[in-house]
Structures are given as structure tokens and as C-alpha cells.
N, C-alpha and C. Protein backbone atom coordinates (compact mmCIF):
# COMPACT_ATOMS: atom_id res chain seq x y z
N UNK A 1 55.96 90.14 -6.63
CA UNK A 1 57.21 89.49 -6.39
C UNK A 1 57.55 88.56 -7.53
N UNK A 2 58.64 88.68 -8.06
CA UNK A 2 58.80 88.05 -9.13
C UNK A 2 59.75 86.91 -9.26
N UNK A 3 59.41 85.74 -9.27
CA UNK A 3 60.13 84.15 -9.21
C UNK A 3 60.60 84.11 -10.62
N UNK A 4 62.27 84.38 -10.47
CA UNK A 4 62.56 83.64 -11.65
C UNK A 4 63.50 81.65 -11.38
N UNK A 5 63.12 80.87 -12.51
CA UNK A 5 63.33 79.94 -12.15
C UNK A 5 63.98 79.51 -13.56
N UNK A 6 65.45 78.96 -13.02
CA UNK A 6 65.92 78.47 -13.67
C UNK A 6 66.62 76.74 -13.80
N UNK A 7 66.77 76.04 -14.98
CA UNK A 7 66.48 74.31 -15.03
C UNK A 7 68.15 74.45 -15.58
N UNK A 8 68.98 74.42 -14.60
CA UNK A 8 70.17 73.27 -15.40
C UNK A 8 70.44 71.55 -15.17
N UNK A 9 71.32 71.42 -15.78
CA UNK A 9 71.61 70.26 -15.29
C UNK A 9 72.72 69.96 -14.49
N UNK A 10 72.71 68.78 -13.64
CA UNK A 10 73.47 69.00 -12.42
C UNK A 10 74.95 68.53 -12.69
N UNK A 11 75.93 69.57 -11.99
CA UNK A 11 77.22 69.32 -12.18
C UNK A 11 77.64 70.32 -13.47
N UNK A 12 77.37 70.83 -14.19
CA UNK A 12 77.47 72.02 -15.00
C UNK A 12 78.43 72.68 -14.64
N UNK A 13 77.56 73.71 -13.89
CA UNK A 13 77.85 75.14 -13.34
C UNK A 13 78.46 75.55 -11.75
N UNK A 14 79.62 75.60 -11.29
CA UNK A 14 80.14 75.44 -10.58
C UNK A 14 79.09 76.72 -9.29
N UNK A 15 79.41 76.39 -7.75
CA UNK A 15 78.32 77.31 -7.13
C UNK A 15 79.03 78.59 -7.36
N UNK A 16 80.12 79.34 -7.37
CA UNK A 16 80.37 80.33 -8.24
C UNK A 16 79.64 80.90 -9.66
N UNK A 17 79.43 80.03 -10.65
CA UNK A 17 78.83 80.04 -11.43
C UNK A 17 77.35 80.75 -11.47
N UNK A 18 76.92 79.86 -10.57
CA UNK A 18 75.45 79.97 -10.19
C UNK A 18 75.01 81.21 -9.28
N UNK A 19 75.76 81.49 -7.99
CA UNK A 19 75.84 82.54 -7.72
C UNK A 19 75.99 83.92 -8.56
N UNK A 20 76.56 83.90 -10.26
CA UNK A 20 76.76 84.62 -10.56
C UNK A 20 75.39 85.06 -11.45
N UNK A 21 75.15 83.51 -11.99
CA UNK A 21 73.76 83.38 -12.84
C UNK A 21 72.30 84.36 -12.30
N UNK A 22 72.42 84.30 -10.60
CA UNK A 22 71.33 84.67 -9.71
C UNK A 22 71.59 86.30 -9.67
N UNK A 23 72.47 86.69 -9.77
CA UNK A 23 73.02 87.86 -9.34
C UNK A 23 72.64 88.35 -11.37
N UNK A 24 72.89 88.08 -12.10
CA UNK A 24 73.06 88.70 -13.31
C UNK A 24 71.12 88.63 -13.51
N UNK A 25 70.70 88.01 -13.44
CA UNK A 25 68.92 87.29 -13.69
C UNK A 25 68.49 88.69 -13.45
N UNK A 26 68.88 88.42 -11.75
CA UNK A 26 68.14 89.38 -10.95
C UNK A 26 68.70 90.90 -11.36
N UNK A 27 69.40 91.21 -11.59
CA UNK A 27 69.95 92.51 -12.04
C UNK A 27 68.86 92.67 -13.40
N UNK A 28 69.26 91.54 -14.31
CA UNK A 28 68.21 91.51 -15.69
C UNK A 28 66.39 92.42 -15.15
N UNK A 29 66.19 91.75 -14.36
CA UNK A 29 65.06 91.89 -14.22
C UNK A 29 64.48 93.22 -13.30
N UNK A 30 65.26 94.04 -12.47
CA UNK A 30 65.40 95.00 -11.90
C UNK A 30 65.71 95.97 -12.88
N UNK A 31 66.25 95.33 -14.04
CA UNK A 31 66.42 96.95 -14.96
C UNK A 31 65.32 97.37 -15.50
N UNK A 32 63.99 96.14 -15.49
CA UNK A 32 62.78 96.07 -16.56
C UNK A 32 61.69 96.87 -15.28
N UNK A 33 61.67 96.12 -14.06
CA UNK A 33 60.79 96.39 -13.22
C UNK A 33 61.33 97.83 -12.16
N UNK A 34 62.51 97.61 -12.25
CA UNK A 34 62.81 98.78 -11.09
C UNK A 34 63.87 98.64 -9.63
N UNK A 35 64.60 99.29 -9.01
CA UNK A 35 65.56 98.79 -8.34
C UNK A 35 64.75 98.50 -7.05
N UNK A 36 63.39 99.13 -6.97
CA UNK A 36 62.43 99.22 -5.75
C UNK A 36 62.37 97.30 -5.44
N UNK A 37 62.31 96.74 -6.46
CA UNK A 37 62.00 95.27 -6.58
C UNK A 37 63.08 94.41 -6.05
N UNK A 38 64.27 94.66 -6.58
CA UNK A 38 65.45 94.06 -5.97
C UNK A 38 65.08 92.72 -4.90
N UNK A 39 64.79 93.51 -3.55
CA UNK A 39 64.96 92.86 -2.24
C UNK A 39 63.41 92.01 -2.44
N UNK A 40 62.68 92.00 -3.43
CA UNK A 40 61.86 90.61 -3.51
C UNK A 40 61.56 90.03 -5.05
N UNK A 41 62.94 90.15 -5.81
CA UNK A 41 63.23 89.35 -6.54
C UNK A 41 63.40 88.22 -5.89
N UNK A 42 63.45 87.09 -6.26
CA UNK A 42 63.23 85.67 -6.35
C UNK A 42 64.11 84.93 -7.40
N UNK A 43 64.89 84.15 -7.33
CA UNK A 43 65.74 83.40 -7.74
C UNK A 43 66.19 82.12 -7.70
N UNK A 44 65.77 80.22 -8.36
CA UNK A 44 65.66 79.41 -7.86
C UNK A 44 66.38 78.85 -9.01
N UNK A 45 67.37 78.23 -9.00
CA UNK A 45 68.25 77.38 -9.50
C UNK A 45 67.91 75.84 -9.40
N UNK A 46 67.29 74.76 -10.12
CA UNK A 46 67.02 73.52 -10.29
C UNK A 46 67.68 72.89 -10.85
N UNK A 47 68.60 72.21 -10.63
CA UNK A 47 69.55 70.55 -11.22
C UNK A 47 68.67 69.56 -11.59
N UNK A 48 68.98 69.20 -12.92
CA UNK A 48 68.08 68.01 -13.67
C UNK A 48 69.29 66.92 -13.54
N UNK A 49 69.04 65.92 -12.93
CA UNK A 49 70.05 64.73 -13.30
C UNK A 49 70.93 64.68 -15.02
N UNK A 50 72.32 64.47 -14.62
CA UNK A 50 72.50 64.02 -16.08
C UNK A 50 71.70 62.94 -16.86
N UNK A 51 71.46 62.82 -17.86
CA UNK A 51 70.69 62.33 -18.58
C UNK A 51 69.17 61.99 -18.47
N UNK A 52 68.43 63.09 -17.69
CA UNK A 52 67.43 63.27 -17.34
C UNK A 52 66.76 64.36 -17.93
N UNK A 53 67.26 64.78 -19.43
CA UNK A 53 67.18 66.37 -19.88
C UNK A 53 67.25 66.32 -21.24
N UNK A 54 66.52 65.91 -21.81
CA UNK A 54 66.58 65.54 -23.37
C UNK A 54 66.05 66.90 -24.40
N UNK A 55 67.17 66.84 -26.02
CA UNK A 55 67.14 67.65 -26.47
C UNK A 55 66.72 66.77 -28.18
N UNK A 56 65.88 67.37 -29.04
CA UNK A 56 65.89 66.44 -30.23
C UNK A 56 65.73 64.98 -29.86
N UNK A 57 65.08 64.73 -28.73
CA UNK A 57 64.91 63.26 -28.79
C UNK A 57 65.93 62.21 -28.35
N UNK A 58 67.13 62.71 -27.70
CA UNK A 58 68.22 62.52 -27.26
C UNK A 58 68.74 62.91 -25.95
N UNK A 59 68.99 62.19 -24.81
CA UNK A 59 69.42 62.36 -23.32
C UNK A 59 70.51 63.01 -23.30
N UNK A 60 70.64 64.21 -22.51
CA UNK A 60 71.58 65.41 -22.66
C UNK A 60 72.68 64.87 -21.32
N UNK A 61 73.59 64.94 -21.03
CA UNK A 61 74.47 64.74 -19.79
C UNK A 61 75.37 65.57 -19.80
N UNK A 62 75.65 65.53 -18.55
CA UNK A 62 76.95 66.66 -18.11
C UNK A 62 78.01 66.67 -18.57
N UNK A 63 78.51 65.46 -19.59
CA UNK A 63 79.62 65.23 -20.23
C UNK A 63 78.90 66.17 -21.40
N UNK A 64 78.02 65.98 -22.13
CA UNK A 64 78.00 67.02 -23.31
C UNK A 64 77.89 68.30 -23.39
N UNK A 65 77.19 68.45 -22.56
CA UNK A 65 76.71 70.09 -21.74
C UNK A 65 78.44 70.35 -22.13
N UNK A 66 79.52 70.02 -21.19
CA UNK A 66 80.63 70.53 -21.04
C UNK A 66 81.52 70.53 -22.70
N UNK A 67 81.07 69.33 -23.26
CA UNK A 67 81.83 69.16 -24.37
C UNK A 67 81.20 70.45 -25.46
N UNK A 68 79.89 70.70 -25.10
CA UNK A 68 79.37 72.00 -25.85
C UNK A 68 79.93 73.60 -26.05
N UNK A 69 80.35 73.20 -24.17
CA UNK A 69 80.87 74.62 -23.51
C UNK A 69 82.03 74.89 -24.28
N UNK A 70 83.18 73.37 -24.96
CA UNK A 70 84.57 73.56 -25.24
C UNK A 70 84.58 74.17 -26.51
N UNK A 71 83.03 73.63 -27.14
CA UNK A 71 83.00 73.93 -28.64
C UNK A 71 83.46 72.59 -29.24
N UNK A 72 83.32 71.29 -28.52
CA UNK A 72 83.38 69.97 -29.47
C UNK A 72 81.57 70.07 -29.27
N UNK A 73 80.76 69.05 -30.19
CA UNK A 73 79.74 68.82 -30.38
C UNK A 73 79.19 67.53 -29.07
N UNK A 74 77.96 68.00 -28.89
CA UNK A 74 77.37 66.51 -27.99
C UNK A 74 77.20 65.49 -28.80
């Protein structure tokens, strides 16, 4: 059974989003292992507080995450 686990940070990814993230993973991983696997794929979505998620030594937040997404810089 295969747990995939994934770390965003919270407020990101809308539950649409995420629902879609779980659905694409798990598809990812059914193409490698097999469609037999599907129904015990495993899928766990974790929210890190904003600024609880550091990159280069620097606290990441949901304001930059998004400002990344626009294509301005964090």
C-alpha cells in the first residue's frame, strides 16, 4: 500500500486544488505500479503554518508562496 505524503503550506491551495493534487499523485503512481493499486493508494495532504517553512535560510509564507505563483519574487 503505498502512502504518498505531501507538505504544503497552509492557505495556498484552495480544497479544489488539493482534491485535484490527490487525484493527479495518485493517478502518477498507478501508472508506475498498476491500476490493481488504485483503491489502496494513500494520499495525505499536510499544511505547514505560514512562516513555519523555511527556504535558503529564510521563513516562507503564504503571501510569497502566492506572490511566486504570480511570477513576482518572494
Amino acid at each position: 500500500m503505498p502512502l504518498i505524503q505531501v507538505n504544503v503550506i497552509k492557505d495556498v491551495f484552495t480544497p479544489g486544488q488539493k482534491t485535484e493534487i490527490i487525484a493527479k499523485l495518485t493517478d502518477a503512481m498507478v501508472a508506475v505500479e498498476g491500476e490493481n493499486m488504485r483503491p489502496v493508494t494513500w494520499c495525505v495532504i499536510h499544511e505547514v503554518a505560514s512562516g513555519d517553512w523555511g527556504i535558503a535560510g529564510n521563513a516562507l509564507t503564504t503571501a510569497d508562496v502566492h506572490a511566486l505563483a504570480a511570477g513576482g519574487g518572494a
